[in-house]
N, C-alpha and C. Protein backbone atom coordinates (compact mmCIF):
# COMPACT_ATOMS: atom_id res chain seq x y z
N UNK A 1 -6.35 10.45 15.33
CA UNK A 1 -6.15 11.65 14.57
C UNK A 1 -5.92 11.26 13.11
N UNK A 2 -6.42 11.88 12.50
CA UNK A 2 -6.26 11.66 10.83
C UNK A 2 -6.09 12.68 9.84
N UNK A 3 -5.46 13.05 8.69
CA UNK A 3 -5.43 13.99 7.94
C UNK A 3 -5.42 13.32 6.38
N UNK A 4 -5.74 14.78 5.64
CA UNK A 4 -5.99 14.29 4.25
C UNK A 4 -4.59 14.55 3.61
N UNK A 5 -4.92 13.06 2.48
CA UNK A 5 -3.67 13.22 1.58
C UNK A 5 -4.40 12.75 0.55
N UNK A 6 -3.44 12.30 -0.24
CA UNK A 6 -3.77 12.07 -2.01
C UNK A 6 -3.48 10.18 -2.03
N UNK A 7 -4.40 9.41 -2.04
CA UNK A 7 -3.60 8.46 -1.90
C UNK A 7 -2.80 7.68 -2.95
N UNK A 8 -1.27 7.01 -3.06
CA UNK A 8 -0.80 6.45 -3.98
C UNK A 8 -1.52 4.96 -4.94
N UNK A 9 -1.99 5.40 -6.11
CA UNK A 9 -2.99 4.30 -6.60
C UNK A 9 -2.01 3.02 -6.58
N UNK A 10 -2.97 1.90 -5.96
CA UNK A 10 -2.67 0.44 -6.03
C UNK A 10 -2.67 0.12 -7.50
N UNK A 11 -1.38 -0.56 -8.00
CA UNK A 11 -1.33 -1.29 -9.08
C UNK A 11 -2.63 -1.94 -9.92
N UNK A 12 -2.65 -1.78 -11.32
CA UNK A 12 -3.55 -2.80 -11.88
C UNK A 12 -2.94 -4.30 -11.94
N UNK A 13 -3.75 -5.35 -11.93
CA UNK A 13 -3.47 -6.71 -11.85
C UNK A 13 -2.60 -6.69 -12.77
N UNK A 14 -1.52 -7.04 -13.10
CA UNK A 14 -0.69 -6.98 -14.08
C UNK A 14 0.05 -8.47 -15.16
N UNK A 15 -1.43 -9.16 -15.17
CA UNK A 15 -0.83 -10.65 -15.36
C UNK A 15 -2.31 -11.10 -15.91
N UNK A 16 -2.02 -11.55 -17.36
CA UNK A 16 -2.99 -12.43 -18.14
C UNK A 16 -3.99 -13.44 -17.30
N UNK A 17 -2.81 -13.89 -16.54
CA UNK A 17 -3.40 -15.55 -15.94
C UNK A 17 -3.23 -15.94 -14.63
N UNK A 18 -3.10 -16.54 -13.96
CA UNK A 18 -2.54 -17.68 -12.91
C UNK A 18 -1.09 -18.19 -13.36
N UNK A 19 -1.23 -18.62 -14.73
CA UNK A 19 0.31 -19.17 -15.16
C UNK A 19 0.81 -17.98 -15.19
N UNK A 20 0.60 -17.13 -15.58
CA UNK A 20 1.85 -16.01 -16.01
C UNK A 20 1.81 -15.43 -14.77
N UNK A 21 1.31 -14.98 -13.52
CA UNK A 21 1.46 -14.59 -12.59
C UNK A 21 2.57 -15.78 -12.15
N UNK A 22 2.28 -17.19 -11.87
CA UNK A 22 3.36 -17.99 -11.15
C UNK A 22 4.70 -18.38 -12.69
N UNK A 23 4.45 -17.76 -13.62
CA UNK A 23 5.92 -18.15 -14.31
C UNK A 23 6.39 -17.01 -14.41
N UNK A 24 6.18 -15.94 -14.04
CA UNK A 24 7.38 -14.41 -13.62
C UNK A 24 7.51 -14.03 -12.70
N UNK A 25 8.47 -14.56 -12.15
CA UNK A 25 8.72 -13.87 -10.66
C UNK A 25 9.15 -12.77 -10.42
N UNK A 26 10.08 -12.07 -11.84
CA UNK A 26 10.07 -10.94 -11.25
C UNK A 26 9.03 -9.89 -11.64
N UNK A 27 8.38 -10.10 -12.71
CA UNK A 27 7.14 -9.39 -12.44
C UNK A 27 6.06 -9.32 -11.55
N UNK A 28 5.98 -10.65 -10.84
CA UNK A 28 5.76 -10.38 -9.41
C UNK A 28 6.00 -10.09 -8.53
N UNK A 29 7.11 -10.44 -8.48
CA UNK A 29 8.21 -9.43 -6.86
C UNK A 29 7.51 -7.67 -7.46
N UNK A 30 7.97 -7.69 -8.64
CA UNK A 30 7.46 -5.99 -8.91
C UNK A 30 6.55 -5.63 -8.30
N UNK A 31 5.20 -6.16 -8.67
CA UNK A 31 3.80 -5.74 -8.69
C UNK A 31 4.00 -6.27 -7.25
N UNK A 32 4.05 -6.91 -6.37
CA UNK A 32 3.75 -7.41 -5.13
C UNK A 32 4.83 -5.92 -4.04
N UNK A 33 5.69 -5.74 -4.29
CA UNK A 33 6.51 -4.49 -3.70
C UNK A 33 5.67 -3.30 -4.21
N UNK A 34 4.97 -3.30 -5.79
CA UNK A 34 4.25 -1.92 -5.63
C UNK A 34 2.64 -2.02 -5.07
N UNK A 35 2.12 -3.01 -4.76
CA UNK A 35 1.08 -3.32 -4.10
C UNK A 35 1.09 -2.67 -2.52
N UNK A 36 2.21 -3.59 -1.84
CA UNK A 36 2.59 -2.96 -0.35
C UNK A 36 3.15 -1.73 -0.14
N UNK A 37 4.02 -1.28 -1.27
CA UNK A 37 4.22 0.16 -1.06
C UNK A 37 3.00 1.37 -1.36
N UNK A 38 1.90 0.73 -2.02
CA UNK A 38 0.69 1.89 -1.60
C UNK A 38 -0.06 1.33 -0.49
N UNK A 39 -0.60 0.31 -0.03
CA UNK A 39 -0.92 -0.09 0.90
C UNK A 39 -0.45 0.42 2.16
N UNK A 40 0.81 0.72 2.15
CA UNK A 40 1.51 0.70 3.57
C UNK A 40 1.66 3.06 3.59
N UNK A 41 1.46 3.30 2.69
CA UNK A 41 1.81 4.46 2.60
C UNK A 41 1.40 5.56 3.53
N UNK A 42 2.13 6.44 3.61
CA UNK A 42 1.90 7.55 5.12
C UNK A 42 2.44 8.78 3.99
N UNK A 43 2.54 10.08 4.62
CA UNK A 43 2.81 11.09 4.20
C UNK A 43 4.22 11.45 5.17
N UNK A 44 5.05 11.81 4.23
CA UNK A 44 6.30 12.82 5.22
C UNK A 44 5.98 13.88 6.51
N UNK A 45 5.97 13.74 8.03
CA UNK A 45 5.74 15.11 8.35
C UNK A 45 4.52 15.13 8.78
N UNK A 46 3.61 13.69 8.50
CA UNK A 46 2.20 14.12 8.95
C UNK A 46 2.36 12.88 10.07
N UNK A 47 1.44 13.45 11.17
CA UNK A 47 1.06 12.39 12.21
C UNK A 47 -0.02 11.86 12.13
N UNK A 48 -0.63 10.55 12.57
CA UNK A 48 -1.85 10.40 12.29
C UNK A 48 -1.87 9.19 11.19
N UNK A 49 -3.66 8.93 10.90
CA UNK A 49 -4.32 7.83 9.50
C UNK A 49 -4.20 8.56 8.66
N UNK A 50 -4.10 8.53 7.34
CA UNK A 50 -4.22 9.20 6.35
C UNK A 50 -5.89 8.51 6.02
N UNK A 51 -6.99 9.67 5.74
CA UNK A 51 -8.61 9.61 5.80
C UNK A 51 -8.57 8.87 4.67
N UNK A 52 -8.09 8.67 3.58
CA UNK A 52 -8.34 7.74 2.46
C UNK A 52 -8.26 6.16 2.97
N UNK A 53 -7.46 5.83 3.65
CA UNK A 53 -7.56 4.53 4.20
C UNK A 53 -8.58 3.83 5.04
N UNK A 54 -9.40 4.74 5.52
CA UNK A 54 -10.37 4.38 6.51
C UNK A 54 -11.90 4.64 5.53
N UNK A 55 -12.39 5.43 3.92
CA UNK A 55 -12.80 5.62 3.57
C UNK A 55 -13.10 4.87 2.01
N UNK A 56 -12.22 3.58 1.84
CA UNK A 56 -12.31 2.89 1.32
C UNK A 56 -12.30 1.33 1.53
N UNK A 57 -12.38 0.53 0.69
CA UNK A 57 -12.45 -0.81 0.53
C UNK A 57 -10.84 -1.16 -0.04
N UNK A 58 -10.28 -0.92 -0.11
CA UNK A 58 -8.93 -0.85 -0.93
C UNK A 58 -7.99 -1.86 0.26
N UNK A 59 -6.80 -2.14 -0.36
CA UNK A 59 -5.99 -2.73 0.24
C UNK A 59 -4.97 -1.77 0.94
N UNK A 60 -5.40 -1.40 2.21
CA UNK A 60 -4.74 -0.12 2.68
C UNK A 60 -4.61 -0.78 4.21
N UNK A 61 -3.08 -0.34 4.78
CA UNK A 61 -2.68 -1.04 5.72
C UNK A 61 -2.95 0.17 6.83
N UNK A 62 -3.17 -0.12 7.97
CA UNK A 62 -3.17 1.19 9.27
C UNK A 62 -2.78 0.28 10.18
N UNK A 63 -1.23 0.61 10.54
CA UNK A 63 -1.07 0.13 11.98
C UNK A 63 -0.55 0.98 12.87
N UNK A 64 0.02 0.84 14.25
CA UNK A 64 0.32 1.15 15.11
C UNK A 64 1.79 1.92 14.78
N UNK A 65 1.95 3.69 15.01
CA UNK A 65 2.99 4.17 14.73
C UNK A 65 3.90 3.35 15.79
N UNK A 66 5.17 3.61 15.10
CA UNK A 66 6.67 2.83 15.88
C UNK A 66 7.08 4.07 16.94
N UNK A 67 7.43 3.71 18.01
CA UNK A 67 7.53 4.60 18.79
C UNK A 67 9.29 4.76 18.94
N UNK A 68 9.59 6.09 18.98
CA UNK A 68 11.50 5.96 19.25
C UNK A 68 11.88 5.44 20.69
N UNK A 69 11.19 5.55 21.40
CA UNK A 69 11.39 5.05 23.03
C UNK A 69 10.99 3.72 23.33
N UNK A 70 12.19 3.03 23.71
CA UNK A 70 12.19 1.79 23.79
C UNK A 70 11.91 1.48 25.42
């Protein structure tokens, strides 16, 4: 099952180089937490893929909902 949403845009590369990517870490922790937080993104309230993830090439994660019953 899938429904439409808006999806949250993935970060631009945010780093000159190779060196400046590995000499700021925290501008990488940044960009690497806002990378996975659109990647991983769902909607409040909706069940289901969100159709943008399956309709692109993008770095977009779809896994298996967590179930409350153990």
């Amino acid at each position: 099952m899938t429904y439409q949403a808006t999806p949250q845009p993935v970060p631009d590369w945010a780093f000159d180089s190779f060196d400046d990517w590995r000499n700021d870490q925290h501008r990488r922790d940044a960009y690497n937490a806002a990378e996975r937080a659109a990647a991983a993104q769902t909607s409040l309230g909706k069940v289901g893929i969100p159709e943008f993830k399956l309709t692109s090439n993008g770095p977009r994660v779809v896994a298996r909902p967590r179930s409350s019953r153990r």
